[in-house]
PDB file of N, CA and C in Angstrom:
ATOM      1  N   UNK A   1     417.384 158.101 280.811  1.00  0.00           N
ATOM      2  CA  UNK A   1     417.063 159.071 279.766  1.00  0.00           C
ATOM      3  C   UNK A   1     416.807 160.435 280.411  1.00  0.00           C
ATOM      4  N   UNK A   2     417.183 161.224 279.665  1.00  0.00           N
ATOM      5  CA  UNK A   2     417.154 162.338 280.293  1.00  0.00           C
ATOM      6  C   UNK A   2     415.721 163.451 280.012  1.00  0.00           C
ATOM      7  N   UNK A   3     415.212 164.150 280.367  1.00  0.00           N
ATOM      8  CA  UNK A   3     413.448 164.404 280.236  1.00  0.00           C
ATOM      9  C   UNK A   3     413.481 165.080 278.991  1.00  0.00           C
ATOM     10  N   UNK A   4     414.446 165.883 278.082  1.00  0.00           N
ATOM     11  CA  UNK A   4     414.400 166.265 276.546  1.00  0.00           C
ATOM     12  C   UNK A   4     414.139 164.948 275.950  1.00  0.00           C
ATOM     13  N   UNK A   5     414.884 164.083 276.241  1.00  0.00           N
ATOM     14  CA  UNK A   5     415.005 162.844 275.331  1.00  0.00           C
ATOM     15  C   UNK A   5     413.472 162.434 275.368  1.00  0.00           C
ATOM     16  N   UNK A   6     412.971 162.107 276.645  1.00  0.00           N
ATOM     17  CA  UNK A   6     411.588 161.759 276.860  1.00  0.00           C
ATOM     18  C   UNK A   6     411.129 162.419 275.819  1.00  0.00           C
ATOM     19  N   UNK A   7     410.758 163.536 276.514  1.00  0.00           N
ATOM     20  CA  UNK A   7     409.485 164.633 275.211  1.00  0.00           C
ATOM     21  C   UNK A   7     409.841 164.146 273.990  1.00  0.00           C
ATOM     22  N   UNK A   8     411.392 164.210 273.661  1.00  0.00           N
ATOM     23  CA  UNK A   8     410.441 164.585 271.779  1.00  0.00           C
ATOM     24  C   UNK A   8     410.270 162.627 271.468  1.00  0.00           C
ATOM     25  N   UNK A   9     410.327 161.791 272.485  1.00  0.00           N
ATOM     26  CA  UNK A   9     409.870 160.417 271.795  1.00  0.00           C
ATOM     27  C   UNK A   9     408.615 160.379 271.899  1.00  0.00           C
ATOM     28  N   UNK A  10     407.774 161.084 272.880  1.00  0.00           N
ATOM     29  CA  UNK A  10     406.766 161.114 272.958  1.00  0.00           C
ATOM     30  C   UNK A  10     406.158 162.049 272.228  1.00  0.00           C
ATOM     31  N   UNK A  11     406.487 162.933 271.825  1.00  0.00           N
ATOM     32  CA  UNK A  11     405.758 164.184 270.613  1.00  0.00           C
ATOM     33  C   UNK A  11     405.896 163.884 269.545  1.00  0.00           C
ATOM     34  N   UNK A  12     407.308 162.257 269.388  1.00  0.00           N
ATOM     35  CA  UNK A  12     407.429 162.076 267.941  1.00  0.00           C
ATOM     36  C   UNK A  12     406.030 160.582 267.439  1.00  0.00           C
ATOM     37  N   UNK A  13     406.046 160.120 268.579  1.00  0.00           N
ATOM     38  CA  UNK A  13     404.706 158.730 268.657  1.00  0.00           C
ATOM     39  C   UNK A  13     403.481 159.737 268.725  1.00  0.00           C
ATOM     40  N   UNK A  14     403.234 160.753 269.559  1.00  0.00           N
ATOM     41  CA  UNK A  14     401.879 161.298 269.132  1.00  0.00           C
ATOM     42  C   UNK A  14     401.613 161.773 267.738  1.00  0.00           C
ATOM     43  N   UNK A  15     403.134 162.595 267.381  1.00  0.00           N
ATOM     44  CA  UNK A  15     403.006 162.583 265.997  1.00  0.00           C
ATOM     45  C   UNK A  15     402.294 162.074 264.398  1.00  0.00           C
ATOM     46  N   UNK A  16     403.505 160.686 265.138  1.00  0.00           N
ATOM     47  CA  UNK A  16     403.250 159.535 263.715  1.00  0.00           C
ATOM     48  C   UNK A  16     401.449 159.384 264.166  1.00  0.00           C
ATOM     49  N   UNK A  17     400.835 158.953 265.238  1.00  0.00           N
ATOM     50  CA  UNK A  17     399.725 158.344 265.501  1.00  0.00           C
ATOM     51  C   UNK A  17     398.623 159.020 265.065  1.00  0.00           C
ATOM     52  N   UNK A  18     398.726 160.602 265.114  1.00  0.00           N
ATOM     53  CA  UNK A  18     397.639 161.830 264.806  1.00  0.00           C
ATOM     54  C   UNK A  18     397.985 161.619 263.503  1.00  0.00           C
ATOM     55  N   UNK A  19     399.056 161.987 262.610  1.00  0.00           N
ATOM     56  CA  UNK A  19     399.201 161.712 261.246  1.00  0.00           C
ATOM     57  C   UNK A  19     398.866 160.590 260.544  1.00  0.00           C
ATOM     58  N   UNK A  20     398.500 159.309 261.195  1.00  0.00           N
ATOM     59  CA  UNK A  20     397.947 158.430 260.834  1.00  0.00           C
ATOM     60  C   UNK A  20     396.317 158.803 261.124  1.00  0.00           C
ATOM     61  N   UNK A  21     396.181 158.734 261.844  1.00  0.00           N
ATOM     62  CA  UNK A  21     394.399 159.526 261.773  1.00  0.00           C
ATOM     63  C   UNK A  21     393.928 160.330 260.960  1.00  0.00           C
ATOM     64  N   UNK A  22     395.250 161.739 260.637  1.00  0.00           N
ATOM     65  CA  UNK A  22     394.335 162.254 259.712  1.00  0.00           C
ATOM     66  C   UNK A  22     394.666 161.765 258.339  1.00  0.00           C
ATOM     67  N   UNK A  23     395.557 160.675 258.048  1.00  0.00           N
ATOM     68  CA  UNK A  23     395.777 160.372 256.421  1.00  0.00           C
ATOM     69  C   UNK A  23     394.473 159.350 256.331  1.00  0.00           C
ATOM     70  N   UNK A  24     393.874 158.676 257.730  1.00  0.00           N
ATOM     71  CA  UNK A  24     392.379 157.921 257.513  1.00  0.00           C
ATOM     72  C   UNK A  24     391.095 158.782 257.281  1.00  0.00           C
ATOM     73  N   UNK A  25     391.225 159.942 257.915  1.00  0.00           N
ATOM     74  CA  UNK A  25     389.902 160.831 257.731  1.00  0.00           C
ATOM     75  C   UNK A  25     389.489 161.164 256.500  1.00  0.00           C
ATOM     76  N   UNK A  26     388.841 161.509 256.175  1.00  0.00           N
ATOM     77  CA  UNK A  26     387.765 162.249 254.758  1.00  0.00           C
ATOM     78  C   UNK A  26     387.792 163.299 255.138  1.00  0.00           C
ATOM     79  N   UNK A  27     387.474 163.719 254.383  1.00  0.00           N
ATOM     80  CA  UNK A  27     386.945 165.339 254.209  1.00  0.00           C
ATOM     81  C   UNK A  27     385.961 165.868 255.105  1.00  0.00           C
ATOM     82  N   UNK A  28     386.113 166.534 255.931  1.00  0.00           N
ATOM     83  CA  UNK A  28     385.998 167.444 256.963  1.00  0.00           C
ATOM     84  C   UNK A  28     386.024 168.205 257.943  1.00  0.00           C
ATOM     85  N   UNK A  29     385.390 169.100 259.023  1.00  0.00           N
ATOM     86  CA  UNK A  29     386.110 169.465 259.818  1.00  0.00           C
ATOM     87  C   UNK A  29     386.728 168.552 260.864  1.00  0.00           C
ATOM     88  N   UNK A  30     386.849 167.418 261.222  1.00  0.00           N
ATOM     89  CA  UNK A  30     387.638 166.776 261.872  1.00  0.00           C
ATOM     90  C   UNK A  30     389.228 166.859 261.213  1.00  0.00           C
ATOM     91  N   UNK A  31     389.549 166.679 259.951  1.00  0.00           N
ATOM     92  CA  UNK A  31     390.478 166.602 259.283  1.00  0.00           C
ATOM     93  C   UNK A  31     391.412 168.243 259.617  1.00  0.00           C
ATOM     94  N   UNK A  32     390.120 169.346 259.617  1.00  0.00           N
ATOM     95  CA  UNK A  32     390.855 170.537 259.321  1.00  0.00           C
ATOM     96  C   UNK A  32     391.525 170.296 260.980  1.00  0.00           C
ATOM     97  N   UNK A  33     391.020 169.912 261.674  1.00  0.00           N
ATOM     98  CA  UNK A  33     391.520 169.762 263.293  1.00  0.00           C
ATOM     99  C   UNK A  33     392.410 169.212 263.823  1.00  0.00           C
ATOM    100  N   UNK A  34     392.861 168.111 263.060  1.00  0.00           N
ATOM    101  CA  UNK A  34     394.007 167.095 263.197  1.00  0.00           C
ATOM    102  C   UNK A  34     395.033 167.908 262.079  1.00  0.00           C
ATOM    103  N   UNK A  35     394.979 168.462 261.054  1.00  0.00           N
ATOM    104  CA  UNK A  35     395.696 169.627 260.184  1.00  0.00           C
ATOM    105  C   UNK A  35     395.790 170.540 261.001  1.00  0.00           C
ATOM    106  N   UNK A  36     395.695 171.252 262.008  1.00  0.00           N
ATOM    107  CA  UNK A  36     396.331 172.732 263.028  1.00  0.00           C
ATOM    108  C   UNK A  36     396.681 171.723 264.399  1.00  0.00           C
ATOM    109  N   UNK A  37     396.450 170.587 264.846  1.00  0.00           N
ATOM    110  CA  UNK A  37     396.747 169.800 265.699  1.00  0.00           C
ATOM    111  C   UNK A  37     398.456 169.381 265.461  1.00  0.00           C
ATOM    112  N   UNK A  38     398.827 168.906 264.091  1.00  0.00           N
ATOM    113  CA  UNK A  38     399.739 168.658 263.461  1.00  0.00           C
ATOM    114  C   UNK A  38     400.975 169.838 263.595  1.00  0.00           C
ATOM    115  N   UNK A  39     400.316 171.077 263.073  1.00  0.00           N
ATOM    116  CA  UNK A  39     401.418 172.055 262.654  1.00  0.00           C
ATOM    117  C   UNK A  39     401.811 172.354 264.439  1.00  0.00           C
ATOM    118  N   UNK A  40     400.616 172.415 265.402  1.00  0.00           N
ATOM    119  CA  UNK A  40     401.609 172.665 266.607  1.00  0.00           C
ATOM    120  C   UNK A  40     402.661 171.362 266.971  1.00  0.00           C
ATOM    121  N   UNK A  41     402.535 169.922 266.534  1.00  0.00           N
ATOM    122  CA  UNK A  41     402.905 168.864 266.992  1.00  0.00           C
ATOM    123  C   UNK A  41     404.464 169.377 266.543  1.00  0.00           C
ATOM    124  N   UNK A  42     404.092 169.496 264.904  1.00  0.00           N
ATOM    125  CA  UNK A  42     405.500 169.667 264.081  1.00  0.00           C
ATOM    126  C   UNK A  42     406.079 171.121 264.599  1.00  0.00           C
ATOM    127  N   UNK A  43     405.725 171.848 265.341  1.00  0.00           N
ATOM    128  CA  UNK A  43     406.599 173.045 266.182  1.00  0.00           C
ATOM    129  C   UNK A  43     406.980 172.807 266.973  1.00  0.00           C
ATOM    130  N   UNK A  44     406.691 171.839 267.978  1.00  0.00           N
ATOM    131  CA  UNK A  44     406.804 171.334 269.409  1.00  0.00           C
ATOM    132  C   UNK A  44     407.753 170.079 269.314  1.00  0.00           C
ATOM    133  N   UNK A  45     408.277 169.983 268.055  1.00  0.00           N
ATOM    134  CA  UNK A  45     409.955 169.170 268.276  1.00  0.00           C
ATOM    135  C   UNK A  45     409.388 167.423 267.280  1.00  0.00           C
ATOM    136  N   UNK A  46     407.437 167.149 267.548  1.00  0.00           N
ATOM    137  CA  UNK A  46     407.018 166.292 266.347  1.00  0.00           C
ATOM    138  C   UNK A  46     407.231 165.913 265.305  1.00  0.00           C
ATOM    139  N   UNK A  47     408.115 166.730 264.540  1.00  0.00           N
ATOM    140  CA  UNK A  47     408.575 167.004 262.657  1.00  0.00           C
ATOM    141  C   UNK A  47     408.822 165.113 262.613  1.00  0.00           C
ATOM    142  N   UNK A  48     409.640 164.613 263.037  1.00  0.00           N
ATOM    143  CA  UNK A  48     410.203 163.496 262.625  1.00  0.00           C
ATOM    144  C   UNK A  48     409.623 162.439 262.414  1.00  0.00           C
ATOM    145  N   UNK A  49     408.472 162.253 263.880  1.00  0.00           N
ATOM    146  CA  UNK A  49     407.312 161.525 263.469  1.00  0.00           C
ATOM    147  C   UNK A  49     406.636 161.314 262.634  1.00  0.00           C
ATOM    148  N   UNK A  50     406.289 162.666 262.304  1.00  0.00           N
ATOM    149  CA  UNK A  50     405.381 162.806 260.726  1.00  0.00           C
ATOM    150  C   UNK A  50     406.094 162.845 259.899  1.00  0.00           C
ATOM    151  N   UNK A  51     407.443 162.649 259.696  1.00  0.00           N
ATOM    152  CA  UNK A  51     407.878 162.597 258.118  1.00  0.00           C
ATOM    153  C   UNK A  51     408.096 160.844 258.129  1.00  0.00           C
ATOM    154  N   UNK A  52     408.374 160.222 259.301  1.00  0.00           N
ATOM    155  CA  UNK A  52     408.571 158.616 259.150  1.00  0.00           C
ATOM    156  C   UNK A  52     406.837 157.813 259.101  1.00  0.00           C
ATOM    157  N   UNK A  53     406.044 159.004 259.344  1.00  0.00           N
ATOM    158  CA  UNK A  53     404.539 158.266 258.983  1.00  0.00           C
ATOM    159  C   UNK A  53     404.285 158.088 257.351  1.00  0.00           C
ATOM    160  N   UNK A  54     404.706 160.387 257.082  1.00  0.00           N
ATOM    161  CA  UNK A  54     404.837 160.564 255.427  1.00  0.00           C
ATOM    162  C   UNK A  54     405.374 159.484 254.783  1.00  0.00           C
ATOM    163  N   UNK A  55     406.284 158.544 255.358  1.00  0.00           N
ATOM    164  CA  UNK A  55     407.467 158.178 254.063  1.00  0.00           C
ATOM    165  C   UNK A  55     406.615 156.238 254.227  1.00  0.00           C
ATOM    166  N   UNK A  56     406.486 156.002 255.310  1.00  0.00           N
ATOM    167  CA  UNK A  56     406.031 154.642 255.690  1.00  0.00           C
ATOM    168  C   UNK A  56     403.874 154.666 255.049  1.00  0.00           C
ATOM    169  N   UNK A  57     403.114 155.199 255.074  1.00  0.00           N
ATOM    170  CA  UNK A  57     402.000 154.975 254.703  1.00  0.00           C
ATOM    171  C   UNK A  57     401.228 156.311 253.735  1.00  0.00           C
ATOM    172  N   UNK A  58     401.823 157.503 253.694  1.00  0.00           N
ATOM    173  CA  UNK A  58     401.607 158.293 252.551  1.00  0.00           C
ATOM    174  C   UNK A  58     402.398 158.096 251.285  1.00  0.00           C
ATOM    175  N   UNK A  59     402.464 157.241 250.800  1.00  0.00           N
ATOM    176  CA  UNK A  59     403.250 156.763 249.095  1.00  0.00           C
ATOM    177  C   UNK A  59     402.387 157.869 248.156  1.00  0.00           C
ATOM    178  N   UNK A  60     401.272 157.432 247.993  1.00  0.00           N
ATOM    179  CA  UNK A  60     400.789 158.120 247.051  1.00  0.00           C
ATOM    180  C   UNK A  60     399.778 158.897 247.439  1.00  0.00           C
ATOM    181  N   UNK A  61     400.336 160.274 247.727  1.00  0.00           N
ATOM    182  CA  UNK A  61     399.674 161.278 248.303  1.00  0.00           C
ATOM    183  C   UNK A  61     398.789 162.000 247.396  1.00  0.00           C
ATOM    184  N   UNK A  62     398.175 162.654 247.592  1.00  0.00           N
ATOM    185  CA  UNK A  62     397.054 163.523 247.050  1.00  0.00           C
ATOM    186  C   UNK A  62     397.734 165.336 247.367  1.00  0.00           C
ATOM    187  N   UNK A  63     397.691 165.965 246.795  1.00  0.00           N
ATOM    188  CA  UNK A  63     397.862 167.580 246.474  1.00  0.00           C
ATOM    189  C   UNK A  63     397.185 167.891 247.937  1.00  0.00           C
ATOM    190  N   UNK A  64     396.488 167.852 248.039  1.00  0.00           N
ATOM    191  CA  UNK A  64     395.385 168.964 249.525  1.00  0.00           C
ATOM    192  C   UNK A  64     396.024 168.484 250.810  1.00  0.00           C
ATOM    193  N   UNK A  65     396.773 167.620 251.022  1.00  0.00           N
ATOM    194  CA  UNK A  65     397.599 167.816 251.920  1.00  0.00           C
ATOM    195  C   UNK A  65     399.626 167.852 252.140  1.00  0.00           C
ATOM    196  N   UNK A  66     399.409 168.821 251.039  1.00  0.00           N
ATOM    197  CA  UNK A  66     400.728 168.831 250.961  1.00  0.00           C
ATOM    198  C   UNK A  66     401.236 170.486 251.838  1.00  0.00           C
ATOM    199  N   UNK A  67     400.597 171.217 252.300  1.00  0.00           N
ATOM    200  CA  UNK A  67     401.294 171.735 252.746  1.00  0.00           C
ATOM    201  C   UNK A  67     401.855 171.778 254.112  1.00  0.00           C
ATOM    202  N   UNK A  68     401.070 170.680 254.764  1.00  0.00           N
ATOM    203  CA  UNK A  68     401.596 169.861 256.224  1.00  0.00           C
ATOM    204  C   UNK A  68     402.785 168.574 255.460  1.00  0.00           C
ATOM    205  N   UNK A  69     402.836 168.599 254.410  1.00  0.00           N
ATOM    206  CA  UNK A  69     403.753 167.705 254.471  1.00  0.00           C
ATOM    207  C   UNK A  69     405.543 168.644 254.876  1.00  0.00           C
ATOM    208  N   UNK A  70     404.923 169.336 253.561  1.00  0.00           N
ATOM    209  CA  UNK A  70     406.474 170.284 253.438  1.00  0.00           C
ATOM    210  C   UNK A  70     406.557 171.081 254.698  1.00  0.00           C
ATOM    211  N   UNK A  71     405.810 171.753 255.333  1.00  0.00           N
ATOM    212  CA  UNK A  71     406.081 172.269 256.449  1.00  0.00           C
ATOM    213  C   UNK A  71     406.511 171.298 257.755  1.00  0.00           C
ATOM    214  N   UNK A  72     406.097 170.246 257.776  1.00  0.00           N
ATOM    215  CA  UNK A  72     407.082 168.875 258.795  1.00  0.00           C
ATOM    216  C   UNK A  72     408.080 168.855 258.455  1.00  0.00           C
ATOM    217  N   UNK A  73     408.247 168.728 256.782  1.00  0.00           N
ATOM    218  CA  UNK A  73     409.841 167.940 256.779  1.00  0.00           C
ATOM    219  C   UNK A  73     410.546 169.283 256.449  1.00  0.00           C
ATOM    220  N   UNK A  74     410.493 170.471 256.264  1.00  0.00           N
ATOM    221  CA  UNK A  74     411.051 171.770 257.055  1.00  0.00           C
ATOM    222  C   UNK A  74     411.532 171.802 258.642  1.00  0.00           C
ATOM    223  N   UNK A  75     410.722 171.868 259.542  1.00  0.00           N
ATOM    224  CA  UNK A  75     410.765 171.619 260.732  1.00  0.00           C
ATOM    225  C   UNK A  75     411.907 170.457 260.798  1.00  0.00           C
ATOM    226  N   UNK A  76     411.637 169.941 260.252  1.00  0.00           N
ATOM    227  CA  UNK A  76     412.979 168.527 260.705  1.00  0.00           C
ATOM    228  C   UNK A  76     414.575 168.630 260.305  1.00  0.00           C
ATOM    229  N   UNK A  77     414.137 169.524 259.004  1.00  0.00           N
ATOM    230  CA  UNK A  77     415.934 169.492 258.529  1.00  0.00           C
ATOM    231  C   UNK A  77     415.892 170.633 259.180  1.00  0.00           C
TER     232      UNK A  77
END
């Protein structure tokens, strides 16, 4: 494998794994932290991760985190 290939499998598993943390958190500043943790993940080549977390354990999402949703699956297409 060649070391691009590496990175984004690994930015795409930190991805899904942080996006699973913060779809477990509640409400607070931990949440807002894993939310700006995210948007650099999803700049840094992450997008894909978090849209196969979005689609596999966010079904029925809630409004207050939708604008990390749409901004991942931006980043991806």
């Amino acid at each position: 494998m060649t070391n691009i290939r590496i990175y984004l499998l690994l930015i795409n598993i930190l991805g899904f794994t942080l996006y699973l943390f913060y779809y477990l958190l509640k409400l607070g500043i931990f949440k807002n932290v894993f939310k700006v943790l995210l948007h650099i993940i999803g700049i840094g080549g992450g997008a894909f991760g978090m849209v196969l977390a979005i689609l596999i354990f966010d079904r029925d999402s809630a409004k207050e985190g939708l604008d990390l949703k749409v901004f991942s699956c931006l980043l991806y297409t």
